[in-house]
PDB file of N, CA and C in Angstrom:
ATOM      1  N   UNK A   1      17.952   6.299   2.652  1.00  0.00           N
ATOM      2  CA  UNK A   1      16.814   5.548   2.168  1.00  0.00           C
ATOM      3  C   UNK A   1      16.771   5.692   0.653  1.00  0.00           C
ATOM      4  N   UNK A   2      16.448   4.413   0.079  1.00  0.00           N
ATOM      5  CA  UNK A   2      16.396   4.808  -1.415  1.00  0.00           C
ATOM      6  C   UNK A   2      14.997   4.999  -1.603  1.00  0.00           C
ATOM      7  N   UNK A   3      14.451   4.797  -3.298  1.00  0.00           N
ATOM      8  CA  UNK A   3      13.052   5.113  -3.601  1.00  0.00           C
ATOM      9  C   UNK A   3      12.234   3.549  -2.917  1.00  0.00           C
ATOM     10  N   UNK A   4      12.416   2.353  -3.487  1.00  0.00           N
ATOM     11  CA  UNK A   4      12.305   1.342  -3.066  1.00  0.00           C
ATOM     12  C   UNK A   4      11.704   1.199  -1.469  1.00  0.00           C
ATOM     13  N   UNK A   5      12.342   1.275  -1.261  1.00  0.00           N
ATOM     14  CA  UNK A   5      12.324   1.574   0.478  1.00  0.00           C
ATOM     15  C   UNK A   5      11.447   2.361   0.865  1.00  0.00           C
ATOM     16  N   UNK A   6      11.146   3.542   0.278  1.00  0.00           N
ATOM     17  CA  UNK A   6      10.325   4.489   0.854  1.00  0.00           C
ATOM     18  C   UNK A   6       8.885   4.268   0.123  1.00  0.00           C
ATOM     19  N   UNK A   7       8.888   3.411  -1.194  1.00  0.00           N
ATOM     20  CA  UNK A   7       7.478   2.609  -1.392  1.00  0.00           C
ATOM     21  C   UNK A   7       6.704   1.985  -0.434  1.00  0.00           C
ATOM     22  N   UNK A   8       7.766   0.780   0.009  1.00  0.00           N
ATOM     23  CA  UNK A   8       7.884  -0.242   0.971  1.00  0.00           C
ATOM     24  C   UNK A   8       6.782   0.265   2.312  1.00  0.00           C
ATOM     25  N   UNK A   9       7.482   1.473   2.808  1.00  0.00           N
ATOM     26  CA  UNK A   9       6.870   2.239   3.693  1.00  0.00           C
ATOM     27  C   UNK A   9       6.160   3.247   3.412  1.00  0.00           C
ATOM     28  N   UNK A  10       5.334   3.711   2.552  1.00  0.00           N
ATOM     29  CA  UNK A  10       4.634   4.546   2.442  1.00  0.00           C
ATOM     30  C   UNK A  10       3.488   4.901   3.265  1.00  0.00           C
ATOM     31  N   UNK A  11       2.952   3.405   3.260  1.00  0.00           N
ATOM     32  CA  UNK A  11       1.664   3.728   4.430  1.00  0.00           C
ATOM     33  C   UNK A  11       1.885   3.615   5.756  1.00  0.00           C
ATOM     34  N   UNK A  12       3.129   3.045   5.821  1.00  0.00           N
ATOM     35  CA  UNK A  12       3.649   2.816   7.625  1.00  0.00           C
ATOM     36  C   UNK A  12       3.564   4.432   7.984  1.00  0.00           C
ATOM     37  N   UNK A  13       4.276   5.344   6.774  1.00  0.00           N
ATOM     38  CA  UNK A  13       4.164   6.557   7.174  1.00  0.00           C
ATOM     39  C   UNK A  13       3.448   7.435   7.078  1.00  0.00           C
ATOM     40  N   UNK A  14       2.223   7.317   6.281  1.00  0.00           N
ATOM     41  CA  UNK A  14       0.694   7.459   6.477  1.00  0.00           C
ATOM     42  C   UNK A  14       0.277   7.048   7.816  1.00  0.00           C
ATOM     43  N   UNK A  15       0.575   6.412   7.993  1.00  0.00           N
ATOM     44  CA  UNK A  15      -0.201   5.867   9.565  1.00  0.00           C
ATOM     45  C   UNK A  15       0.464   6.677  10.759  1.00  0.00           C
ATOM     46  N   UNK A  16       1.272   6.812  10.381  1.00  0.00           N
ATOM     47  CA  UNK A  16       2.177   7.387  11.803  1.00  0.00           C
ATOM     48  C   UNK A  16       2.607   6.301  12.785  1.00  0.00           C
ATOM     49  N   UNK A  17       3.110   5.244  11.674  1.00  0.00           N
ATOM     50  CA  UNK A  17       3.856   3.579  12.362  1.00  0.00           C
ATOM     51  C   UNK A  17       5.316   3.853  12.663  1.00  0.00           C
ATOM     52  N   UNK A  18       5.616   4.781  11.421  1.00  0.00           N
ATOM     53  CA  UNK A  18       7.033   3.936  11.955  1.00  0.00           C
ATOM     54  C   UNK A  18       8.146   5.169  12.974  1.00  0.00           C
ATOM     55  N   UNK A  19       9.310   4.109  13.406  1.00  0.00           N
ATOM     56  CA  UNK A  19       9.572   4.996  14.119  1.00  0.00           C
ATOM     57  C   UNK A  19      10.236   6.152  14.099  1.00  0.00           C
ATOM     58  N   UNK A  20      10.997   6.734  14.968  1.00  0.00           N
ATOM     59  CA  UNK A  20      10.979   8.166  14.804  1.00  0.00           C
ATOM     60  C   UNK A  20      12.589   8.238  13.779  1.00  0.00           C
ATOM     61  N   UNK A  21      13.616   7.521  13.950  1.00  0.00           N
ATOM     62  CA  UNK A  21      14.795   7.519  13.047  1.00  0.00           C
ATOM     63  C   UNK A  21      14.354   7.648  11.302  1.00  0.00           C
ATOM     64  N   UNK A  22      13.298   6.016  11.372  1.00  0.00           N
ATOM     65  CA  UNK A  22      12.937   5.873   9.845  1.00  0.00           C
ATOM     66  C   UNK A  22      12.131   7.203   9.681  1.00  0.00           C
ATOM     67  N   UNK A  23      11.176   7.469  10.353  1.00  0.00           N
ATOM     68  CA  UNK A  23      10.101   8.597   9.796  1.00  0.00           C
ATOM     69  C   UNK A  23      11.153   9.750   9.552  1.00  0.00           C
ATOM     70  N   UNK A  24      12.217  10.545   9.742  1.00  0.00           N
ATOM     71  CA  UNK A  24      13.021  11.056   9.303  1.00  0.00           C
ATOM     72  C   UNK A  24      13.850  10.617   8.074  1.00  0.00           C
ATOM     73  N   UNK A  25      14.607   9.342   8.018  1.00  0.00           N
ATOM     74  CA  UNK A  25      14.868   8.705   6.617  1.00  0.00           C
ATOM     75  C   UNK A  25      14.453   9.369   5.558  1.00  0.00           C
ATOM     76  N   UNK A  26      12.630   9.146   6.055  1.00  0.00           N
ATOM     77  CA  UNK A  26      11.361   9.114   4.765  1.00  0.00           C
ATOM     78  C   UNK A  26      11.354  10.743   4.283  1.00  0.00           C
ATOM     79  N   UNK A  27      11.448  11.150   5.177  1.00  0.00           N
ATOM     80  CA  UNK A  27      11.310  12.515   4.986  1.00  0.00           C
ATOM     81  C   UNK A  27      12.733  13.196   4.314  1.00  0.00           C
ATOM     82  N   UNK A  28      13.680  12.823   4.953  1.00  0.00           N
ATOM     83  CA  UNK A  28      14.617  13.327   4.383  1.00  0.00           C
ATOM     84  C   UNK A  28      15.023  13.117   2.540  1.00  0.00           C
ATOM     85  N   UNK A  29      14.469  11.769   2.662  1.00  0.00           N
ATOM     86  CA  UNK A  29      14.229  11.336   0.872  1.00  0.00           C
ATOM     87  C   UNK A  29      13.567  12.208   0.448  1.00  0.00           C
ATOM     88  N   UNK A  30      12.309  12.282   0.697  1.00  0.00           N
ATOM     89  CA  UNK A  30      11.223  13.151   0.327  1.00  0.00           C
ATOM     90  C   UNK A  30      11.257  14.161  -0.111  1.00  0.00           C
ATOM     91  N   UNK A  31      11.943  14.913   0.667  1.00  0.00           N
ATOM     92  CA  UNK A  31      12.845  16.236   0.743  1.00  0.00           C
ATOM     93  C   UNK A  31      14.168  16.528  -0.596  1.00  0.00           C
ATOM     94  N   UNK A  32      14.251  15.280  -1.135  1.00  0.00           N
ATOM     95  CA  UNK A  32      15.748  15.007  -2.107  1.00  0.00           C
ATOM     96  C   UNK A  32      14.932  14.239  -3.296  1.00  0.00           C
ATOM     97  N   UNK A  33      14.073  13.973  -3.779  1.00  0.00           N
ATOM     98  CA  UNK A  33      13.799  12.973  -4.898  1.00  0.00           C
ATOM     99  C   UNK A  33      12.474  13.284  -5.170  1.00  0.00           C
ATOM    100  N   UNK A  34      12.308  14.488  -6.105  1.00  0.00           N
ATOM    101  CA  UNK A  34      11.082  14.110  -6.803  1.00  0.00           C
ATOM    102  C   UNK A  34      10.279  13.712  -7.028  1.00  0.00           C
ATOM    103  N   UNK A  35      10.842  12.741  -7.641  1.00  0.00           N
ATOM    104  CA  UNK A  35       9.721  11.229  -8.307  1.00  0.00           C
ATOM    105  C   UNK A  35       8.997  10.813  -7.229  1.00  0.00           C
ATOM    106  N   UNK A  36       9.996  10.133  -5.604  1.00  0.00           N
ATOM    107  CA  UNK A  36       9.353  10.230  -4.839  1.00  0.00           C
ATOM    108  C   UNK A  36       8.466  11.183  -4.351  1.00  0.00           C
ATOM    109  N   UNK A  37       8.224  12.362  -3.801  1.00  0.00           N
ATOM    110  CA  UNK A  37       7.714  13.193  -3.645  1.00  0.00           C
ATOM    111  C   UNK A  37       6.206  13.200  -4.481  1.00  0.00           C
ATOM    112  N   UNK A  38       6.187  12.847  -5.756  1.00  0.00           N
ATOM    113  CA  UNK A  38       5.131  13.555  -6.795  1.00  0.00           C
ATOM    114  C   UNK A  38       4.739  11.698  -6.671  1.00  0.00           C
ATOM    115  N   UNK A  39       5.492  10.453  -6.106  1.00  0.00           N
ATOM    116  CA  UNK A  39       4.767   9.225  -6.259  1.00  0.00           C
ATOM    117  C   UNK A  39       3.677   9.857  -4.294  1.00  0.00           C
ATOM    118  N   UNK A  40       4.270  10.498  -3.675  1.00  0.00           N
ATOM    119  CA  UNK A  40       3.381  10.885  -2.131  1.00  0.00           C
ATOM    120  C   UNK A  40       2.235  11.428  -2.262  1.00  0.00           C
ATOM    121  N   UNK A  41       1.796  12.191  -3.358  1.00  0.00           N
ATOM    122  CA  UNK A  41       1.411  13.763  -3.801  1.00  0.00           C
ATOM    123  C   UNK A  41      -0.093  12.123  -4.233  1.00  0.00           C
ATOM    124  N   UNK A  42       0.561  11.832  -5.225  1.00  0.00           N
ATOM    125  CA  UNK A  42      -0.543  11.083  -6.238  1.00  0.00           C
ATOM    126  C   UNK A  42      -0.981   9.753  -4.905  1.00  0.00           C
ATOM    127  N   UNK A  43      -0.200   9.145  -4.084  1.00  0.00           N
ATOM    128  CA  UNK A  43      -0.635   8.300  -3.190  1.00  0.00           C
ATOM    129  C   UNK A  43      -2.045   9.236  -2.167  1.00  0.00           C
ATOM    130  N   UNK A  44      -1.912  10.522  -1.718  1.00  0.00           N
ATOM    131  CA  UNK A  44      -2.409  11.333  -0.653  1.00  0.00           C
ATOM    132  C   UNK A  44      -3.760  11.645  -1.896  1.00  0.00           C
ATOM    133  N   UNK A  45      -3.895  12.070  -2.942  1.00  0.00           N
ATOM    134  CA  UNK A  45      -4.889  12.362  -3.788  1.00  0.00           C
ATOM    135  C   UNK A  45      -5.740  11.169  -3.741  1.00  0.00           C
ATOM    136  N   UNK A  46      -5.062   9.774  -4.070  1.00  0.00           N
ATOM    137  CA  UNK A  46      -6.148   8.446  -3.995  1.00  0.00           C
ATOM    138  C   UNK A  46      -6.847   8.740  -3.043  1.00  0.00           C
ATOM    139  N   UNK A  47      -6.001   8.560  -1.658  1.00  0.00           N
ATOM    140  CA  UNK A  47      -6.665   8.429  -0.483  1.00  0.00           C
ATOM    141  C   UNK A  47      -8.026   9.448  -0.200  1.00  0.00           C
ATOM    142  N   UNK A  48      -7.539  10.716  -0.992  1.00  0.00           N
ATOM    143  CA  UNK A  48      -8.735  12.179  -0.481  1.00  0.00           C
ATOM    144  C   UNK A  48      -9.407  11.431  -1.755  1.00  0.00           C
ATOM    145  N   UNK A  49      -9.431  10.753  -3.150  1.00  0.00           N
ATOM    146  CA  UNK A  49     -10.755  10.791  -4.005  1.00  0.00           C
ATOM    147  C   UNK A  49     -11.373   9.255  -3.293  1.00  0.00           C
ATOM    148  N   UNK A  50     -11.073   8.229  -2.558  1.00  0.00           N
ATOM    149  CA  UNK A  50     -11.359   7.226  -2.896  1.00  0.00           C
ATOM    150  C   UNK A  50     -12.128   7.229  -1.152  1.00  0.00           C
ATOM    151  N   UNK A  51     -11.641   7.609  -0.596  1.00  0.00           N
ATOM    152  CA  UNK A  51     -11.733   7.650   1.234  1.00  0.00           C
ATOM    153  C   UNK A  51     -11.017   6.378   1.656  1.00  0.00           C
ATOM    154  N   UNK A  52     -12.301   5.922   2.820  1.00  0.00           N
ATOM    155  CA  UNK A  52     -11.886   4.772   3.128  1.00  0.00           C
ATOM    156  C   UNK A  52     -12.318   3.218   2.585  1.00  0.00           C
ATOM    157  N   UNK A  53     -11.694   2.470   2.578  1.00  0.00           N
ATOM    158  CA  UNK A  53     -11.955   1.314   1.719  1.00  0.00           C
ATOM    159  C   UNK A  53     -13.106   0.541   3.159  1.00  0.00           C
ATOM    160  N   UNK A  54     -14.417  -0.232   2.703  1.00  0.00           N
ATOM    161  CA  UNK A  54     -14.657  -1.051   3.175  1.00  0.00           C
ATOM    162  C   UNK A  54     -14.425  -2.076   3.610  1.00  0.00           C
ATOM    163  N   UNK A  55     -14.755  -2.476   4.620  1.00  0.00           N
ATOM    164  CA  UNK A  55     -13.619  -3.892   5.353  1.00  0.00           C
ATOM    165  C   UNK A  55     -14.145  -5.014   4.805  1.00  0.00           C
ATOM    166  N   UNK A  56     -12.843  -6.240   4.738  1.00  0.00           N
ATOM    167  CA  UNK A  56     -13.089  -6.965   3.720  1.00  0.00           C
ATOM    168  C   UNK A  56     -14.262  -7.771   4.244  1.00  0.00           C
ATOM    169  N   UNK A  57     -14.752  -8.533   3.086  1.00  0.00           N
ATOM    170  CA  UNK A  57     -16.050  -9.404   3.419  1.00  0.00           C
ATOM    171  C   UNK A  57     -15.524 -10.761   3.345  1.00  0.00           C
ATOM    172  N   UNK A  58     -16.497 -11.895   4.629  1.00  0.00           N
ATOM    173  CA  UNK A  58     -15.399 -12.946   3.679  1.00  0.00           C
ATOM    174  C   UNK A  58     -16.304 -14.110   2.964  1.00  0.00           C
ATOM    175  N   UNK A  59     -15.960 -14.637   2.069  1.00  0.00           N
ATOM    176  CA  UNK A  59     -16.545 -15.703   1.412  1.00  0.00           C
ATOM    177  C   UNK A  59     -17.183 -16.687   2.221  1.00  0.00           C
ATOM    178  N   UNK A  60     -18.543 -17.033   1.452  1.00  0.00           N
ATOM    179  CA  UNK A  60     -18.753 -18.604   2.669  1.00  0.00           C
ATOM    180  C   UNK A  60     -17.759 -19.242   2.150  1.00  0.00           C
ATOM    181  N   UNK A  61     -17.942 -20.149   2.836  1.00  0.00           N
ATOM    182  CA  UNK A  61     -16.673 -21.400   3.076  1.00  0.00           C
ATOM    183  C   UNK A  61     -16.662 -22.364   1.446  1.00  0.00           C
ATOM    184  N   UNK A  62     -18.007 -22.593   1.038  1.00  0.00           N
ATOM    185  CA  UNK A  62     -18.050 -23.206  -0.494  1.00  0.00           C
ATOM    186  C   UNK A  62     -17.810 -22.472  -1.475  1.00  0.00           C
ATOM    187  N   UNK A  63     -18.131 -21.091  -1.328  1.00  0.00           N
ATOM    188  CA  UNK A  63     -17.866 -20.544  -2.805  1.00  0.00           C
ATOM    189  C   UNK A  63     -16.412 -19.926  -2.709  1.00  0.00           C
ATOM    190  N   UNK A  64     -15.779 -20.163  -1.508  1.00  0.00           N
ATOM    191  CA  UNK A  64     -14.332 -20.121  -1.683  1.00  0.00           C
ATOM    192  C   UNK A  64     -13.738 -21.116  -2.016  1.00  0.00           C
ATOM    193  N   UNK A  65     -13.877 -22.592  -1.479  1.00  0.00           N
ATOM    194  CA  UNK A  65     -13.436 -23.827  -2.382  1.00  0.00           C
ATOM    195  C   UNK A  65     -13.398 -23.463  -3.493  1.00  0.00           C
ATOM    196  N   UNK A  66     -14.649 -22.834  -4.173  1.00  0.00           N
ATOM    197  CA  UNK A  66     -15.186 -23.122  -5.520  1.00  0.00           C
ATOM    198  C   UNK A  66     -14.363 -22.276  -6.495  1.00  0.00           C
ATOM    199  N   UNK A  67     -14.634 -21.185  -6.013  1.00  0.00           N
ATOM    200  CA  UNK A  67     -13.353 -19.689  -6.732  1.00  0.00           C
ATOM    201  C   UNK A  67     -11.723 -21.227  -6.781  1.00  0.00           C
ATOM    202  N   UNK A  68     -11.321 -21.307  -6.089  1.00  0.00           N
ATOM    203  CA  UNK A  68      -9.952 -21.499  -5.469  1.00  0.00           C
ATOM    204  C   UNK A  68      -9.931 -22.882  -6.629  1.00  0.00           C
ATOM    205  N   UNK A  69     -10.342 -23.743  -6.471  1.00  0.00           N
ATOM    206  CA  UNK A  69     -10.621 -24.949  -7.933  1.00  0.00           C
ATOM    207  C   UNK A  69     -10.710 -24.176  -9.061  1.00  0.00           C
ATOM    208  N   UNK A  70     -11.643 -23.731  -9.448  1.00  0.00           N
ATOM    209  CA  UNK A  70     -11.672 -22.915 -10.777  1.00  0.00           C
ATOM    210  C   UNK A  70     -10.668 -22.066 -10.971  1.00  0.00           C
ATOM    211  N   UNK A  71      -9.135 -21.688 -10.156  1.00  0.00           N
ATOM    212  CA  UNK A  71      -8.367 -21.104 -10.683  1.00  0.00           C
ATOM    213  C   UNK A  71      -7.662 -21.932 -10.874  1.00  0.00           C
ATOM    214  N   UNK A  72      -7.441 -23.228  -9.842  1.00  0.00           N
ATOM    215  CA  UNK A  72      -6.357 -24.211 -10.267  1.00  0.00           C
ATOM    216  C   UNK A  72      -6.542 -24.264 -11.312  1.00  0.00           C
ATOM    217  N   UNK A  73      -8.281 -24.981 -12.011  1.00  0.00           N
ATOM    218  CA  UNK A  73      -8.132 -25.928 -12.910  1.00  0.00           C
ATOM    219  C   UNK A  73      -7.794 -24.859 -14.223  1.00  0.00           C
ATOM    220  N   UNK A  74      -8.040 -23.248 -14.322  1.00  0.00           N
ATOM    221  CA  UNK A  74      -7.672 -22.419 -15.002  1.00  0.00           C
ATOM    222  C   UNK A  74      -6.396 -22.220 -15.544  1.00  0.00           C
ATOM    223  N   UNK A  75      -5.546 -22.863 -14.453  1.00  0.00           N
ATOM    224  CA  UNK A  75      -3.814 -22.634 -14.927  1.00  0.00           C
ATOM    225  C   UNK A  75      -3.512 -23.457 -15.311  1.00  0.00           C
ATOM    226  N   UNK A  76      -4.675 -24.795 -15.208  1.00  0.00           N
ATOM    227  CA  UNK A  76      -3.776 -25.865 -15.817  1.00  0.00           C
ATOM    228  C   UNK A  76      -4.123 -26.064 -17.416  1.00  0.00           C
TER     229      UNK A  76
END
């Protein structure tokens, strides 16, 4: 597994998704690369300062048109 890859999956392996070959992969990187390691360290700290995120809310139906126009007409 490279670093890339083990971004990719970071939260699959937070979750306890993936399966048992890759979840070794991850670990075995983990185990070999630093950077990775200290990018796990600073991912696991968010999670303990921030908790859990609130579930998303969703827009009424007009002021999402409305957002969604005002960016078109923004890029143009």
């Amino acid at each position: 597994m490279d670093c890339d890859e083990l971004v990719e999956l970071i939260t699959a392996f937070l979750d306890g998704s993936l399966d048992g070959p890759t979840e070794q992969r991850f670990k075995d990187h983990l185990a070999e690369c630093d950077g990775c390691e200290a990018y796990m360290e600073q991912f696991r700290r968010t999670i303990a300062l921030v908790g859990e995120l609130p579930a998303p809310q969703t827009l009424p139906v007009d002021m999402r048109g409305d957002l969604l126009t005002a960016f078109r007409n923004w890029a143009e």
